[in-house]
PDB file of N, CA and C in Angstrom:
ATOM      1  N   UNK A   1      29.327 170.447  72.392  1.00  0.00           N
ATOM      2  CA  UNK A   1      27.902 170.562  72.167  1.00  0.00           C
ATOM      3  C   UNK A   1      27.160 169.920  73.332  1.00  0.00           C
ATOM      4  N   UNK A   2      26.316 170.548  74.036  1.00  0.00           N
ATOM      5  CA  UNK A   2      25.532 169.853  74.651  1.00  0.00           C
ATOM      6  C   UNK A   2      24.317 169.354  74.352  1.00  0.00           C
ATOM      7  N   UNK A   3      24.311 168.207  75.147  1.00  0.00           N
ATOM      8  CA  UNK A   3      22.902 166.894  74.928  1.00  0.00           C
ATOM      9  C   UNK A   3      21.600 167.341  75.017  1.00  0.00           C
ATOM     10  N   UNK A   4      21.057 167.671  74.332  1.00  0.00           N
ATOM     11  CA  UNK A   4      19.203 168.268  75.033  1.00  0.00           C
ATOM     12  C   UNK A   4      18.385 167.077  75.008  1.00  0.00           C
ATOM     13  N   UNK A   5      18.780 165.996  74.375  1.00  0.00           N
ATOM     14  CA  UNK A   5      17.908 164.643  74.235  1.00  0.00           C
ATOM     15  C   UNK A   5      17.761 164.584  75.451  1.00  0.00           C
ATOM     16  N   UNK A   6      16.131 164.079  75.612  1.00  0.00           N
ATOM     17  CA  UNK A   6      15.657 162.697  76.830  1.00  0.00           C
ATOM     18  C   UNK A   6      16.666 161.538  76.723  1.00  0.00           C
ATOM     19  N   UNK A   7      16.272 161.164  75.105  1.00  0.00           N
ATOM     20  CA  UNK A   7      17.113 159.983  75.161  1.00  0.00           C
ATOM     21  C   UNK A   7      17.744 159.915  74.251  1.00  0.00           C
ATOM     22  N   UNK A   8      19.213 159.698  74.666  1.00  0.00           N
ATOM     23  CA  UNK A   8      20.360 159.959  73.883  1.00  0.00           C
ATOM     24  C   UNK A   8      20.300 158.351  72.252  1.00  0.00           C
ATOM     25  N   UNK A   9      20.833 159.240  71.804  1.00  0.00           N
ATOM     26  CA  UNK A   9      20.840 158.340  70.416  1.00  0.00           C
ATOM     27  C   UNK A   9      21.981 157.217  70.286  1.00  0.00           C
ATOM     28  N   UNK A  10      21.928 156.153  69.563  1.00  0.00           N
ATOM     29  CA  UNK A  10      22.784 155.463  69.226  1.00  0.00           C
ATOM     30  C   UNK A  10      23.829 155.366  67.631  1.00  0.00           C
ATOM     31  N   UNK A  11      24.248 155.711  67.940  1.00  0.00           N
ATOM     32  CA  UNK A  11      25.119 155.781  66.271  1.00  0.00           C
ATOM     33  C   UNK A  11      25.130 154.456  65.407  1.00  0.00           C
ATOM     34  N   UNK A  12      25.150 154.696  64.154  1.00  0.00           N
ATOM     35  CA  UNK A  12      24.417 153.455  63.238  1.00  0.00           C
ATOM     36  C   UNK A  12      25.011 154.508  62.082  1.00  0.00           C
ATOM     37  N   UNK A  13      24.988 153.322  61.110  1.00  0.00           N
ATOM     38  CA  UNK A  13      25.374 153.726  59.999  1.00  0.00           C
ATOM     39  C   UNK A  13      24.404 152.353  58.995  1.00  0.00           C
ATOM     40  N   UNK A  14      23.307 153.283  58.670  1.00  0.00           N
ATOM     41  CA  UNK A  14      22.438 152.320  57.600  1.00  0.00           C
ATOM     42  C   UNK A  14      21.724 152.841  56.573  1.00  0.00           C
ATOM     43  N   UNK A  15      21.302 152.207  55.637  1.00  0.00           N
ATOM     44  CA  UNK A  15      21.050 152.891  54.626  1.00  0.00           C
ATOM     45  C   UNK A  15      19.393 152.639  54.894  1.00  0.00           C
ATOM     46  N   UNK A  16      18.829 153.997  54.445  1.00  0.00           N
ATOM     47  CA  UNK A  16      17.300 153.826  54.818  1.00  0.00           C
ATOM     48  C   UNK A  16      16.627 154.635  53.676  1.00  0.00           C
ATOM     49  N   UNK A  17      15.366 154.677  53.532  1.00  0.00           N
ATOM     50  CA  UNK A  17      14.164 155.460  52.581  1.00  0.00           C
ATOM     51  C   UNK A  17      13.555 156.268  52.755  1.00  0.00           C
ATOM     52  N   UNK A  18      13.213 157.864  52.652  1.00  0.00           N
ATOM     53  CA  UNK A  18      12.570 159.079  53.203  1.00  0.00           C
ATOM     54  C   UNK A  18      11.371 158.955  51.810  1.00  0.00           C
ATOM     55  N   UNK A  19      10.037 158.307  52.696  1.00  0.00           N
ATOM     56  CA  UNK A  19       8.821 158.523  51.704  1.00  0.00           C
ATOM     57  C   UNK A  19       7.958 158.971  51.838  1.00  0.00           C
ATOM     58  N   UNK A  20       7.699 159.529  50.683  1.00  0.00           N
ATOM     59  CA  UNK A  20       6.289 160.691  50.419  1.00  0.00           C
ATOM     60  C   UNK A  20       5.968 160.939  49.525  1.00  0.00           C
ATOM     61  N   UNK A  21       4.374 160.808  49.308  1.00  0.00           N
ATOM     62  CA  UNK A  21       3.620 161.153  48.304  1.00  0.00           C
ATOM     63  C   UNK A  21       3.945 160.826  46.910  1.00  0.00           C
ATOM     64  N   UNK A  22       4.507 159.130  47.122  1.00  0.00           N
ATOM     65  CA  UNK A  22       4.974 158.174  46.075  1.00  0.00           C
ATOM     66  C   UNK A  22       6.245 158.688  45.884  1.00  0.00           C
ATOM     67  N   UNK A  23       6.902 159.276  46.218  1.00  0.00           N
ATOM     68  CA  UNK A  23       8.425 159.324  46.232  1.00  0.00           C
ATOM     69  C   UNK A  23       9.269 158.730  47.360  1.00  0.00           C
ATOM     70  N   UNK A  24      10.246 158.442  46.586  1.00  0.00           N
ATOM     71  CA  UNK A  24      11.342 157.971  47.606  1.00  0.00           C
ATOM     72  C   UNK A  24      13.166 159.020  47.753  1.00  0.00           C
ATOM     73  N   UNK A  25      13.531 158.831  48.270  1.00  0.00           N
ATOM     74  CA  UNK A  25      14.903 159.634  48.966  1.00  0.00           C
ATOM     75  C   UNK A  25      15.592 158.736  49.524  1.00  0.00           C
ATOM     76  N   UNK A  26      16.912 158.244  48.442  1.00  0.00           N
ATOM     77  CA  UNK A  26      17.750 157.192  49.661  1.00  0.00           C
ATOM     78  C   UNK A  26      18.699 158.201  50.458  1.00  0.00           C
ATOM     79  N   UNK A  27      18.735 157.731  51.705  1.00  0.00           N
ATOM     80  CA  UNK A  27      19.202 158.381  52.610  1.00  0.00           C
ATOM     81  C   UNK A  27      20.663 157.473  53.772  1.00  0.00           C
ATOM     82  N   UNK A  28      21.356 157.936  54.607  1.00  0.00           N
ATOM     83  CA  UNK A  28      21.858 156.880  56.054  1.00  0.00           C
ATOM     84  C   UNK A  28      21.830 158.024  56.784  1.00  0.00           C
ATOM     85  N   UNK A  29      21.254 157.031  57.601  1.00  0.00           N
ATOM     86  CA  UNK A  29      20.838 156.960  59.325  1.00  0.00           C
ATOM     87  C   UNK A  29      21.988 156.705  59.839  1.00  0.00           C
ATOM     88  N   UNK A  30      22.369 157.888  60.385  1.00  0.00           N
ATOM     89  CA  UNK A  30      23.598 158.149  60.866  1.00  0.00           C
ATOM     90  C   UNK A  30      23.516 157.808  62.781  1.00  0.00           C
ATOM     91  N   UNK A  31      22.398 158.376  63.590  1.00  0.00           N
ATOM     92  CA  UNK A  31      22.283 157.815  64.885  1.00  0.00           C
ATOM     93  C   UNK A  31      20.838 157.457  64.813  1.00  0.00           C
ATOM     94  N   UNK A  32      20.295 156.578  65.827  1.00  0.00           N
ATOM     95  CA  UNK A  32      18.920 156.262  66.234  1.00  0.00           C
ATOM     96  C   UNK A  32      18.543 156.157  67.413  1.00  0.00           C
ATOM     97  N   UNK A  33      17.030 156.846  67.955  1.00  0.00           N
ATOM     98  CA  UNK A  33      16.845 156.164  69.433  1.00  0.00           C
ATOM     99  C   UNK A  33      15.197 156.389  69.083  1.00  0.00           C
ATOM    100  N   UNK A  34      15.120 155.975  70.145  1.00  0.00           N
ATOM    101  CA  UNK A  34      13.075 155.255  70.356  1.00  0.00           C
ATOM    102  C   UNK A  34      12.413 156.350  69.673  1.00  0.00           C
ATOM    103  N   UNK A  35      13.021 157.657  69.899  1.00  0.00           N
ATOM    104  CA  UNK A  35      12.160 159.493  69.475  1.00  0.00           C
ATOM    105  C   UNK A  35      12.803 159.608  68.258  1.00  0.00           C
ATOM    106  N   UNK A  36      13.775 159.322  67.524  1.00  0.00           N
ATOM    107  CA  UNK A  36      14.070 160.316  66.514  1.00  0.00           C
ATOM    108  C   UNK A  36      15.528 159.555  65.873  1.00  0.00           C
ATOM    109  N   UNK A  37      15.716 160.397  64.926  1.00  0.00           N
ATOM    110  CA  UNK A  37      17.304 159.838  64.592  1.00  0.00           C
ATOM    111  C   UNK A  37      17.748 161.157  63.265  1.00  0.00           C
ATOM    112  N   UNK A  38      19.062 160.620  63.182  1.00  0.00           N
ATOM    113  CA  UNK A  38      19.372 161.844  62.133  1.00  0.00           C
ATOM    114  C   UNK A  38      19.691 161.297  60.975  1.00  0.00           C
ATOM    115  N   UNK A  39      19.735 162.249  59.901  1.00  0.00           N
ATOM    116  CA  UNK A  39      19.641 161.284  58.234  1.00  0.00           C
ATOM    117  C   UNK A  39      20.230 162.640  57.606  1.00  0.00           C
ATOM    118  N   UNK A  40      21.411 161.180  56.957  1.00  0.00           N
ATOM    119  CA  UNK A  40      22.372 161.902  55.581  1.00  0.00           C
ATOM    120  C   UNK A  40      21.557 161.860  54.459  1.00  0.00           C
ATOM    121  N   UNK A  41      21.640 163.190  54.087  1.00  0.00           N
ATOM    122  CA  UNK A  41      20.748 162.874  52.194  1.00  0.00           C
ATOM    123  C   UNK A  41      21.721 163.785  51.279  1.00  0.00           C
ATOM    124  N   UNK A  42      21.564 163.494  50.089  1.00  0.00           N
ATOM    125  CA  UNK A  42      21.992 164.109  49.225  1.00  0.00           C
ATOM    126  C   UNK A  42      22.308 165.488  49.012  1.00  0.00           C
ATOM    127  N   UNK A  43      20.502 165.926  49.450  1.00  0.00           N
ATOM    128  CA  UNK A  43      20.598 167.686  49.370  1.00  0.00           C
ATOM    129  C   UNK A  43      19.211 167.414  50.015  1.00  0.00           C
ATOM    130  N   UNK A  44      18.346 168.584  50.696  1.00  0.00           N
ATOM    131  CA  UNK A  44      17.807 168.316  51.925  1.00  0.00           C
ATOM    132  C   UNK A  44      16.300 169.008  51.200  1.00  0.00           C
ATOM    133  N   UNK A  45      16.972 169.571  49.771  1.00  0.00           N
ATOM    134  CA  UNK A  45      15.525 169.790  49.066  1.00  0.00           C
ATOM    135  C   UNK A  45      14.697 169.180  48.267  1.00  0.00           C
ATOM    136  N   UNK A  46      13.317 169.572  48.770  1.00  0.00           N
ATOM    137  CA  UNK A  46      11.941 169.062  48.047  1.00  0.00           C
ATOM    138  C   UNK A  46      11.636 167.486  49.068  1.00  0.00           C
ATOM    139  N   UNK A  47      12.532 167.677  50.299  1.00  0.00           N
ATOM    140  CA  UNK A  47      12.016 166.723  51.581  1.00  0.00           C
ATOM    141  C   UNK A  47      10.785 167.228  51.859  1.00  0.00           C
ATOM    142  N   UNK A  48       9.733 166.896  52.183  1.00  0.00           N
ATOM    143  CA  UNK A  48       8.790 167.409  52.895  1.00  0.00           C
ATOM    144  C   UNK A  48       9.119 167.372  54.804  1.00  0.00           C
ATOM    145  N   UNK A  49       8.477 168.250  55.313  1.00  0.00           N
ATOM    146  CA  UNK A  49       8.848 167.966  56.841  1.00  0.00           C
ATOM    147  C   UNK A  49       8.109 166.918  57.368  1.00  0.00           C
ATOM    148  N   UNK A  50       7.113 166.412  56.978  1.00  0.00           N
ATOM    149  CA  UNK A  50       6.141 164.930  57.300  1.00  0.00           C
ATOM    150  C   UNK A  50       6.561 163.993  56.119  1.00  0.00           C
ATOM    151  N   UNK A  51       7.233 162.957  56.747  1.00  0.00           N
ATOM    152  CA  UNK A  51       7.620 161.854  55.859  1.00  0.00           C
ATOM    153  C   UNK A  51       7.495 160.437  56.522  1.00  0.00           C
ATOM    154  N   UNK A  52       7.763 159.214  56.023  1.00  0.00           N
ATOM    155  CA  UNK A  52       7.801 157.852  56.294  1.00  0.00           C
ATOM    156  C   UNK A  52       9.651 157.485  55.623  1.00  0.00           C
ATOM    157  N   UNK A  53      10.039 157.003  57.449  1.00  0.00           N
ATOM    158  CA  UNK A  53      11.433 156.557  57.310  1.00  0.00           C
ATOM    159  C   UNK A  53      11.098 155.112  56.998  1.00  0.00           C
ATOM    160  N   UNK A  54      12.343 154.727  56.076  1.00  0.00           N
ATOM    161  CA  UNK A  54      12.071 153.160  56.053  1.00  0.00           C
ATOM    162  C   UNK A  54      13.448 152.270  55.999  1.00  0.00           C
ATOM    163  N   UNK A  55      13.928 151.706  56.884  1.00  0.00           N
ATOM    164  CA  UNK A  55      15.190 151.063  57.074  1.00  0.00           C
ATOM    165  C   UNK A  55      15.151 150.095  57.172  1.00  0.00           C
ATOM    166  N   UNK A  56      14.736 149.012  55.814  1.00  0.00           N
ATOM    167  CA  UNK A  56      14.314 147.919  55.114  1.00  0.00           C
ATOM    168  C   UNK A  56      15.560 146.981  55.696  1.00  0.00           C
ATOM    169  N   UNK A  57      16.350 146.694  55.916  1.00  0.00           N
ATOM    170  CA  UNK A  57      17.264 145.945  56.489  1.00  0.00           C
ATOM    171  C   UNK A  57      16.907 145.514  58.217  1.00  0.00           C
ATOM    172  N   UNK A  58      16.226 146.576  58.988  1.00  0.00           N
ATOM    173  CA  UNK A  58      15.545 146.525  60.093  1.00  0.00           C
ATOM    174  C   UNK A  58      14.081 146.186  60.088  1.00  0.00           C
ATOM    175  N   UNK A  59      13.472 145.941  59.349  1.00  0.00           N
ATOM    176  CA  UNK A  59      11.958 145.724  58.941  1.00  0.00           C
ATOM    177  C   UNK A  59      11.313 147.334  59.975  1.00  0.00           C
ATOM    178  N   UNK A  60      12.032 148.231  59.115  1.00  0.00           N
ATOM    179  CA  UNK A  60      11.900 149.668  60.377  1.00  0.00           C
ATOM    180  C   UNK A  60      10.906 150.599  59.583  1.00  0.00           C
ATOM    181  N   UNK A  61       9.489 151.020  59.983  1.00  0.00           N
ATOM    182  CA  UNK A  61       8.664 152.452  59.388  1.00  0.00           C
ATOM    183  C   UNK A  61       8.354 152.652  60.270  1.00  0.00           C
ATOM    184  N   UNK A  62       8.700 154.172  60.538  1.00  0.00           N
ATOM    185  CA  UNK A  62       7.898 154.845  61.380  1.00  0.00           C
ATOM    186  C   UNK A  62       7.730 156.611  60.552  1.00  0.00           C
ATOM    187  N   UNK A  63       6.643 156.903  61.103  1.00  0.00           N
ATOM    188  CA  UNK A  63       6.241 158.439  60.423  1.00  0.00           C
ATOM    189  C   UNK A  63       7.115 159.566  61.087  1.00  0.00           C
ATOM    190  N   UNK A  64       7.791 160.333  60.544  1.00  0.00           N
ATOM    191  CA  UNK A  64       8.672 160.995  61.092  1.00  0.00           C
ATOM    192  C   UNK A  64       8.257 162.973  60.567  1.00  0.00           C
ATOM    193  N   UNK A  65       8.489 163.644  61.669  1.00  0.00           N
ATOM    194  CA  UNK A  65       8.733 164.943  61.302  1.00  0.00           C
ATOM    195  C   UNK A  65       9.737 165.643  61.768  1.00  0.00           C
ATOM    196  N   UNK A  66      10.517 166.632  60.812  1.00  0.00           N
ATOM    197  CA  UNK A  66      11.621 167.236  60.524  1.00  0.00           C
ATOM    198  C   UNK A  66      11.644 168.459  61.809  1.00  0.00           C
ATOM    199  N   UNK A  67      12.760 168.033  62.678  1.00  0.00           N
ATOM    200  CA  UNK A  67      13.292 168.894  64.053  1.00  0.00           C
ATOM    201  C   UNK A  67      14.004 170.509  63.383  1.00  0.00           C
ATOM    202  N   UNK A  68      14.754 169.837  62.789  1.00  0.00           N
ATOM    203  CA  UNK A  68      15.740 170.432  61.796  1.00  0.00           C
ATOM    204  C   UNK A  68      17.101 169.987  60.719  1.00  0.00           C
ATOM    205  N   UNK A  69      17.427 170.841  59.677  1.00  0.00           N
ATOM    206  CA  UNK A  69      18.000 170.545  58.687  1.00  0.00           C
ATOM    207  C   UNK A  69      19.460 171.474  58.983  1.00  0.00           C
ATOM    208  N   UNK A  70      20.636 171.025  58.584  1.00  0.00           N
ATOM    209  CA  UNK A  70      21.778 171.592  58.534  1.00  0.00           C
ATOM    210  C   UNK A  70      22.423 170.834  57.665  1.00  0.00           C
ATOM    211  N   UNK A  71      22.856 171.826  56.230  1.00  0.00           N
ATOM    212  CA  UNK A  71      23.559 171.126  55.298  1.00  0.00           C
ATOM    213  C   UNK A  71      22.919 169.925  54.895  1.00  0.00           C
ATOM    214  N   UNK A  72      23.746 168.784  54.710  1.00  0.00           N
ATOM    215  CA  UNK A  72      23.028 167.583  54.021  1.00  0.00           C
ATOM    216  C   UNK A  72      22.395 166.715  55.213  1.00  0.00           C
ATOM    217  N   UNK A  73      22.145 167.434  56.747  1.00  0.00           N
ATOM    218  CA  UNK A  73      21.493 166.266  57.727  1.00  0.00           C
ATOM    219  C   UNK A  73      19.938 166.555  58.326  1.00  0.00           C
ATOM    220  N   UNK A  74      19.617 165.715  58.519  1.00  0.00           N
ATOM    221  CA  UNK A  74      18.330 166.134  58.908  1.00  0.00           C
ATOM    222  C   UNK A  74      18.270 165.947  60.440  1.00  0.00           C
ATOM    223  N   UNK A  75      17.484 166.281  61.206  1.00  0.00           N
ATOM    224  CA  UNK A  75      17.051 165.734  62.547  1.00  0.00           C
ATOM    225  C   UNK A  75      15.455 165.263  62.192  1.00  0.00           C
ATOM    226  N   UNK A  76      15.516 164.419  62.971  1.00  0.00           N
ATOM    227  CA  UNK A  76      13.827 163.752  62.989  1.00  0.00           C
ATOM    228  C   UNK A  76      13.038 163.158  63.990  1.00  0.00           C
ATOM    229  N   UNK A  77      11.929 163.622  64.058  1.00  0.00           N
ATOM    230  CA  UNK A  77      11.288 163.169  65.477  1.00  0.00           C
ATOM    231  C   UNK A  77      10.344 162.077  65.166  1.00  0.00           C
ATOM    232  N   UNK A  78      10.152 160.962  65.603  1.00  0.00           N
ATOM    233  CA  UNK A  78       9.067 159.678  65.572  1.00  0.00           C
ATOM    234  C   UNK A  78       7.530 160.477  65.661  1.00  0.00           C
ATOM    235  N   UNK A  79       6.863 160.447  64.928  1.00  0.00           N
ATOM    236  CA  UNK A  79       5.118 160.637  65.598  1.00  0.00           C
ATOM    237  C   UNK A  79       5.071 159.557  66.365  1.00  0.00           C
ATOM    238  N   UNK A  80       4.465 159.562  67.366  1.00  0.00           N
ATOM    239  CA  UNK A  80       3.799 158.993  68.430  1.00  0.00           C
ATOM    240  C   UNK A  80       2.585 157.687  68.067  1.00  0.00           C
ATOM    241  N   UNK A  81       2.505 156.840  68.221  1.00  0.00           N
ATOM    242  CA  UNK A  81       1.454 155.578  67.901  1.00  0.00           C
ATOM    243  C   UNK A  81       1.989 155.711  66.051  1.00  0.00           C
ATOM    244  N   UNK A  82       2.777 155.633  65.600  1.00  0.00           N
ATOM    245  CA  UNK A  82       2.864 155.342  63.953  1.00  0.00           C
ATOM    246  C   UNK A  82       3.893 154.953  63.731  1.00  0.00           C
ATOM    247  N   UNK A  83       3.564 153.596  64.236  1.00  0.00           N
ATOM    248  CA  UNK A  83       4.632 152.116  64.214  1.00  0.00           C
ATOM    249  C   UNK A  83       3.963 151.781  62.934  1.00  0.00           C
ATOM    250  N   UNK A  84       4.519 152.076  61.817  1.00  0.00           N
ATOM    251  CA  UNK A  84       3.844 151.030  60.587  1.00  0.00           C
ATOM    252  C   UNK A  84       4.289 149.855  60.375  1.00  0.00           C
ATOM    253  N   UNK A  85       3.542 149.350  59.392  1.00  0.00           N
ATOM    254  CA  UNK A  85       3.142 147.301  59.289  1.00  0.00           C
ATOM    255  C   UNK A  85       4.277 148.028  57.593  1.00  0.00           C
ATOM    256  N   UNK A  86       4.754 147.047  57.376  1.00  0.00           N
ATOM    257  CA  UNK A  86       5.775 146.493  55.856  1.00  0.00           C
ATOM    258  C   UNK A  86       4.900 145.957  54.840  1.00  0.00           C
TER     259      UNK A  86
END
């Protein structure tokens, strides 16, 4: 497979929160980098494509939208300035 990232990801294995519109989705964050990261979920329906990642062990939110979905993974891109406060 080739790399299309700017910036290549780091592999991690953590357990994190996909939230929206008072729901939550436990999920792991399988790689991470500054743009984006990818996320194991259960089943990939009734995700919305605009969500809030939250990797409470990292004091980590940022607003994220959906690159793409395959099977149970997601890809996800950071919005830009939406460093959220805990």
């Amino acid at each position: 497979m080739v790399e299309k990232r700017i910036i290549p990801r780091k592999k991690v294995l953590k357990a994190g929160t996909i939230a929206f519109g008072g729901a939550a989705i436990n999920c792991t964050v399988r790689n991470l980098s500054g743009t984006g990261a990818m996320l194991e979920v259960e089943s990939p329906l009734g995700i919305p494509r605009q969500f809030v990642l939250d990797i409470a062990a990292d004091h980590f939110r940022r607003e994220c939208r959906v690159a793409w979905i395959q099977e149970r993974r997601l890809g996800v891109v950071f919005l830009a300035g939406n460093d959220l406060e805990d």
